[in-house]
C-alpha atoms as a PDB file:
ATOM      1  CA  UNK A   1     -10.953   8.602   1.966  1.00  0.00           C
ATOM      2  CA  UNK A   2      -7.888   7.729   2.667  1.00  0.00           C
ATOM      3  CA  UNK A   3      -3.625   8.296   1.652  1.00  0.00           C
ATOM      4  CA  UNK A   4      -1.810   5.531   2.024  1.00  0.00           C
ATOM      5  CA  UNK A   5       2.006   6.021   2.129  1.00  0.00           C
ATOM      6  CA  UNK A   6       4.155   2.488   1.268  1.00  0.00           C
ATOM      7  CA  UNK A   7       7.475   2.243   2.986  1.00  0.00           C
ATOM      8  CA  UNK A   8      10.291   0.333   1.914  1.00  0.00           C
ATOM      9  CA  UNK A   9      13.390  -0.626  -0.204  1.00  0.00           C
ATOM     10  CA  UNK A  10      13.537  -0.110  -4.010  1.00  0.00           C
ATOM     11  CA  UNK A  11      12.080  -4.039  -5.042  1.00  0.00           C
ATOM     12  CA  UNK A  12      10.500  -4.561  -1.721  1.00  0.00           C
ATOM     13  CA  UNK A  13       7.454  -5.058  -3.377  1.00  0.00           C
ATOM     14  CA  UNK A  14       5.164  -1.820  -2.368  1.00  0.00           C
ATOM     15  CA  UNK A  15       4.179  -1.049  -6.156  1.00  0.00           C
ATOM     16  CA  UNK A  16       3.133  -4.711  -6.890  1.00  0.00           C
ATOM     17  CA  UNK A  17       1.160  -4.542  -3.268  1.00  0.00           C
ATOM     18  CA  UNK A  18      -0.953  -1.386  -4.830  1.00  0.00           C
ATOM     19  CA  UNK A  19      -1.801  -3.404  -8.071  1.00  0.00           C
ATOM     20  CA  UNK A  20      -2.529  -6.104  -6.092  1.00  0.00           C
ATOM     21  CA  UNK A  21      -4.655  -4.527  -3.436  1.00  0.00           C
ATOM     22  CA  UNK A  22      -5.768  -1.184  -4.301  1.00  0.00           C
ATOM     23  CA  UNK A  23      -4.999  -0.215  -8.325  1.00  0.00           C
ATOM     24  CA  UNK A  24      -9.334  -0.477  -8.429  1.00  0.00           C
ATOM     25  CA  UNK A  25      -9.833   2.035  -5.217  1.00  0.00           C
ATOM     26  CA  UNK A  26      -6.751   4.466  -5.032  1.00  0.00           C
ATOM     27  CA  UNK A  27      -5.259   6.795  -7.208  1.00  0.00           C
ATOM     28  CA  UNK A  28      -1.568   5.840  -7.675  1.00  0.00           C
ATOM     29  CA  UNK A  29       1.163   8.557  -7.089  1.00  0.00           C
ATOM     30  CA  UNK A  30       4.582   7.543  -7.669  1.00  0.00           C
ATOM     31  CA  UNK A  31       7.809   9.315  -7.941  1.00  0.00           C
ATOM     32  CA  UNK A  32       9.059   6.856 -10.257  1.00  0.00           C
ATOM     33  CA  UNK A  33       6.628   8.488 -13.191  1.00  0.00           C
ATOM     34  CA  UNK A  34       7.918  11.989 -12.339  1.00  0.00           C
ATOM     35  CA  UNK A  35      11.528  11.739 -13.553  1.00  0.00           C
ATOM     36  CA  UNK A  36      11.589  14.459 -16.306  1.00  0.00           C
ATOM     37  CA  UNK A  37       9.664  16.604 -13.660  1.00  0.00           C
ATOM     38  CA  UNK A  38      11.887  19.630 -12.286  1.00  0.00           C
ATOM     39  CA  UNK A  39      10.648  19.335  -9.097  1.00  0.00           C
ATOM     40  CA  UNK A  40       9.206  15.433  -8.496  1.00  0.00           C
ATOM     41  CA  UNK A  41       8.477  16.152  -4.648  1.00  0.00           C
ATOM     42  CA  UNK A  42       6.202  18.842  -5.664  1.00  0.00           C
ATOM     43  CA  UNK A  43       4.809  17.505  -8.356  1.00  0.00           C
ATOM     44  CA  UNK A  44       3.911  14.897  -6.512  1.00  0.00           C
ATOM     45  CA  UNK A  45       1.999  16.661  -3.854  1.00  0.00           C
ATOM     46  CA  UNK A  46       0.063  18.558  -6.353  1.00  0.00           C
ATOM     47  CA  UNK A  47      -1.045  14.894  -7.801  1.00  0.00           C
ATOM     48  CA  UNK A  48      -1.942  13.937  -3.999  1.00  0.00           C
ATOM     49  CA  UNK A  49      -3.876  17.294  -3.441  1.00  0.00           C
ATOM     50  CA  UNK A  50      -5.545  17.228  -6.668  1.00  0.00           C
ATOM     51  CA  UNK A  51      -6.896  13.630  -5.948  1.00  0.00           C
ATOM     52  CA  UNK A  52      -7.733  14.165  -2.537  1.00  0.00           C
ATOM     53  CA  UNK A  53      -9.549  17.493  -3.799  1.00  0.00           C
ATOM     54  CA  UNK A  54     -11.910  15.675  -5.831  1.00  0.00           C
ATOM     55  CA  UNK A  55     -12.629  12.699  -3.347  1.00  0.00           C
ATOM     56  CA  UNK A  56     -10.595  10.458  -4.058  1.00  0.00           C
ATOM     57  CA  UNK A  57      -8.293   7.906  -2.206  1.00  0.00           C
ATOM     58  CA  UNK A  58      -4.123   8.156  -2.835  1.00  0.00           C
ATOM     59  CA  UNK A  59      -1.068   5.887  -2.771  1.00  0.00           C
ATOM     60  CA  UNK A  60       1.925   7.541  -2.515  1.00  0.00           C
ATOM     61  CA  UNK A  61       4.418   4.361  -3.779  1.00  0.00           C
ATOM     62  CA  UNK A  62       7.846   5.847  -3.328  1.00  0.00           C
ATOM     63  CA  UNK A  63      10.893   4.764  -1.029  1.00  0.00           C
ATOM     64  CA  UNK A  64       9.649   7.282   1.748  1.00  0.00           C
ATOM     65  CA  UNK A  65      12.646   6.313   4.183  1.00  0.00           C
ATOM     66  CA  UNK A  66      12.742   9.518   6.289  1.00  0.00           C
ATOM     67  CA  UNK A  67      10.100  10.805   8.619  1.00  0.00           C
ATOM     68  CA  UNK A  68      10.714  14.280   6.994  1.00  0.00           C
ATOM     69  CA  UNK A  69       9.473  12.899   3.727  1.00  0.00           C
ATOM     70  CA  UNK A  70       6.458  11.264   5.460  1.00  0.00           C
ATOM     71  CA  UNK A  71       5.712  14.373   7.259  1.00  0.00           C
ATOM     72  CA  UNK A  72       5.089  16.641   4.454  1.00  0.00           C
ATOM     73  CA  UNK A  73       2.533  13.805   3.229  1.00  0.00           C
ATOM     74  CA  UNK A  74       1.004  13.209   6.328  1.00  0.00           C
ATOM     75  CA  UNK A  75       0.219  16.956   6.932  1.00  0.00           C
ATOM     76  CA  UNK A  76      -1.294  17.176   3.005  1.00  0.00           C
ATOM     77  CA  UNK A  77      -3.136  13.926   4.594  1.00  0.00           C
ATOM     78  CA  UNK A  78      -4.061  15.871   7.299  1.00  0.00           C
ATOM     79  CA  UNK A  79      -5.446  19.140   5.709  1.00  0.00           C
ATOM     80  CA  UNK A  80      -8.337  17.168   3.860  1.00  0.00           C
ATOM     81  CA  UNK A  81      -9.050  14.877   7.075  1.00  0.00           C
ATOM     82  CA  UNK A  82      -8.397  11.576   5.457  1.00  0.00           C
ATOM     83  CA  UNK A  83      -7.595   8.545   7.127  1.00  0.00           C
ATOM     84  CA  UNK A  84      -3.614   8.278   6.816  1.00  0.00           C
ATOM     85  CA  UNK A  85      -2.119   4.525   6.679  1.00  0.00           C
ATOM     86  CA  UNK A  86       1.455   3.658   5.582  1.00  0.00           C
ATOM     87  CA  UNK A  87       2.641  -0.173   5.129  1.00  0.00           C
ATOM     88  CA  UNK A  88       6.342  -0.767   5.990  1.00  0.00           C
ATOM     89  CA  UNK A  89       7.914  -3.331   3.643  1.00  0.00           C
ATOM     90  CA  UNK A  90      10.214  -5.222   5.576  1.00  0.00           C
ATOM     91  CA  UNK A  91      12.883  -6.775   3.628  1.00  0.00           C
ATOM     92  CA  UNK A  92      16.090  -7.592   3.396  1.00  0.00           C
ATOM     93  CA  UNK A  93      18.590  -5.541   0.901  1.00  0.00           C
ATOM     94  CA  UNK A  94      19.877  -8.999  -0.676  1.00  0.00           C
ATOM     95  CA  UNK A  95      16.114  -9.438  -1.483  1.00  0.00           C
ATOM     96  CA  UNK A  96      15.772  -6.272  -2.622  1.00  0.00           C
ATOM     97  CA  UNK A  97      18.550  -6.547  -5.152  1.00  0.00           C
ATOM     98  CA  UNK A  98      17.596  -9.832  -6.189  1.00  0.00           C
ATOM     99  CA  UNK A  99      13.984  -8.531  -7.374  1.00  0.00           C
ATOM    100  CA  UNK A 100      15.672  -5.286  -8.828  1.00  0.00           C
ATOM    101  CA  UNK A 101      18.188  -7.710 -10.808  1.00  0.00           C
ATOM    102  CA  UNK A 102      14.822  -8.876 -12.839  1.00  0.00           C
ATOM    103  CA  UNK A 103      13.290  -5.459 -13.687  1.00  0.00           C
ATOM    104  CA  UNK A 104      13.947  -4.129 -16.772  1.00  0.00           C
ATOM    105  CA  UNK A 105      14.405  -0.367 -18.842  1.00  0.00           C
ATOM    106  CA  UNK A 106      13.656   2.461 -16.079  1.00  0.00           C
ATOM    107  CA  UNK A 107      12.490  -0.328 -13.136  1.00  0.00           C
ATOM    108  CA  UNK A 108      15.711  -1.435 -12.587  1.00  0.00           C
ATOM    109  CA  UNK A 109      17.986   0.640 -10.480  1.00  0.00           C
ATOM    110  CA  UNK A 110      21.679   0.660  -9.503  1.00  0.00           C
ATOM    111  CA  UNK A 111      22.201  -1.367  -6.774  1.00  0.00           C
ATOM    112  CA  UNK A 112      24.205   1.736  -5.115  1.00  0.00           C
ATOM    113  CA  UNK A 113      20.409   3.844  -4.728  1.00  0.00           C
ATOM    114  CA  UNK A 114      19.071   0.214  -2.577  1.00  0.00           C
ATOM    115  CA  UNK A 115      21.942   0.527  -0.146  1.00  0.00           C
ATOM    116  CA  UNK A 116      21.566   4.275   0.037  1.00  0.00           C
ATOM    117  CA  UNK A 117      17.714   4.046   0.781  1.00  0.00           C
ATOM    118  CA  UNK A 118      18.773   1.364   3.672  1.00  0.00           C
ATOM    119  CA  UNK A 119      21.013   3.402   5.103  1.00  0.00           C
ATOM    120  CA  UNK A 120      18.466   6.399   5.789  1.00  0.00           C
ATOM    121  CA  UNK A 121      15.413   4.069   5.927  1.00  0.00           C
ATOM    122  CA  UNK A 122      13.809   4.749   9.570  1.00  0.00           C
ATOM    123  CA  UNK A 123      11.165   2.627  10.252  1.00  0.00           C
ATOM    124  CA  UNK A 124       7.410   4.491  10.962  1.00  0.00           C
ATOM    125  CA  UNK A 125       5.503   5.168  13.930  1.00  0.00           C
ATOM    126  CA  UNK A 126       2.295   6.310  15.114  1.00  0.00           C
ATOM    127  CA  UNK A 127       4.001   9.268  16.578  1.00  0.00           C
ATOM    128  CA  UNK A 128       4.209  10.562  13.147  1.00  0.00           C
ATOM    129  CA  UNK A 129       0.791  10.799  12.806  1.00  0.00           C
ATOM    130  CA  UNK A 130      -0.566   7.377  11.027  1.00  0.00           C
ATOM    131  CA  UNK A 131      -4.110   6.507  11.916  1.00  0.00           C
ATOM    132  CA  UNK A 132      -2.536   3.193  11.222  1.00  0.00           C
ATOM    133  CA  UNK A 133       0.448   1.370  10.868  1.00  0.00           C
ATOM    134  CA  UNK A 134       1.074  -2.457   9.179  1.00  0.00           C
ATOM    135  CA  UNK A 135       3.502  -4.565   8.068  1.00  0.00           C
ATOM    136  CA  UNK A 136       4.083  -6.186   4.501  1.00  0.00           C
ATOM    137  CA  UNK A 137       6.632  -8.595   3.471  1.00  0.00           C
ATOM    138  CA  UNK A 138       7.020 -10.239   0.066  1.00  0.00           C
ATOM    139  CA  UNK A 139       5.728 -13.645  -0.055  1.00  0.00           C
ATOM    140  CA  UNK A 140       7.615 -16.527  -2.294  1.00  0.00           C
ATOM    141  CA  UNK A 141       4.558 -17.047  -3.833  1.00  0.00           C
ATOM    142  CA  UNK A 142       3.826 -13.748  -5.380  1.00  0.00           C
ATOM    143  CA  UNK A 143       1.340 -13.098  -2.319  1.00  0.00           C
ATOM    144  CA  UNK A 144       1.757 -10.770   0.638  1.00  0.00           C
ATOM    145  CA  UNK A 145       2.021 -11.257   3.827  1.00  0.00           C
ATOM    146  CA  UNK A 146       0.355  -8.573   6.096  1.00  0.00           C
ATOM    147  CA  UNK A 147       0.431  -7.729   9.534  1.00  0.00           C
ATOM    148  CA  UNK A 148      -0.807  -4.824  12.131  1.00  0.00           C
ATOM    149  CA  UNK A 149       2.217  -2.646  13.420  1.00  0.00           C
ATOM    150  CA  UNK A 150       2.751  -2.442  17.493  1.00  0.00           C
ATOM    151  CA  UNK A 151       4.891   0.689  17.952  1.00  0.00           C
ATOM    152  CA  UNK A 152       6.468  -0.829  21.160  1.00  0.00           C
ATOM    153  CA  UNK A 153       7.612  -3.751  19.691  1.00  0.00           C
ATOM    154  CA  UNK A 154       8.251  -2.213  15.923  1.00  0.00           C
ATOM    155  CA  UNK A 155      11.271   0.007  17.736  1.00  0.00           C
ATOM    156  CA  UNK A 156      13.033  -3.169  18.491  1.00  0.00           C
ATOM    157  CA  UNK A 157      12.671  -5.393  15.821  1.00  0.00           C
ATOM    158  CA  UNK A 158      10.541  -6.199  12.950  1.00  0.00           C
ATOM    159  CA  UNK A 159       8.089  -9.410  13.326  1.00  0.00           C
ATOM    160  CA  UNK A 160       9.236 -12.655  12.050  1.00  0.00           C
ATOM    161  CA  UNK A 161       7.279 -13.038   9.060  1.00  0.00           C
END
């Protein structure tokens, strides 16, 4: 089993990445459908530890810019013994803003909460407790472009992709 936690601007392209490559084999968790919830962060790990609870595999697709936030769900990950992998979503705000200009109704959102994500957005390690690491970027043609993180080099700078 496994919890995989996306990482990434709003429009960076994580919840089209789970349709794409996991919406058959993981249970999809998302903030975004917890809105009229109270308490969304808690709510949410009660969806992640009733899933995991009954065997099956999670993706968390929120923001999850701060390694406080990917703590809590790495020690949930942690308590069943799953396999935890997060995917960074490298991309640029003006990207990021561009894709958000062409959602629509509750998808689309203020350009204000993009720049606010990038400014606390801290880019994963293994320290944190991944089993592993990758990076995705957004590919012109609707595909994605994947690649296996390197901590040492990650710190510095993203790969050219």
């Amino acid at each position: 089993m496994e919890l995989i936690v996306l990482i990434g601007l709003q429009g960076s392209g994580k919840t089209t990445f789970y349709r794409t490559h996991f919406a058959a084999t993981h249970e999809h968790v998302s903030k975004d459908g917890l809105r009229n919830t109270k308490n969304p962060s808690r709510r949410q790990a009660q969806l992640i530890d009733e899933a995991l609870r009954a065997g099956r595999s999670v993706v968390v697709d929120n923001t999850n810019p701060t390694v406080a936030e990917r703590a809590a769900l790495i020690n949930l990950g942690r308590e069943y013994g799953v396999q935890i992998i997060g995917y960074y979503f490298a991309s640029q705000a003006h990207r990021s803003l561009e894709r958000n200009r062409q959602r629509e109704g509750k998808a689309h959102v203020p350009d204000v909460a993009i720049y606010a994500t990038l400014k606390k957005l801290v880019r994963p390690s293994y320290a944190e407790g991944f089993d592993q690491l990758f990076y995705a970027r957004a590919a012109d043609n609707g595909t994605f472009e994947v690649h296996e993180w390197i901590d040492h080099i990650s710190a510095a700078s993203p790969p050219q992709l």
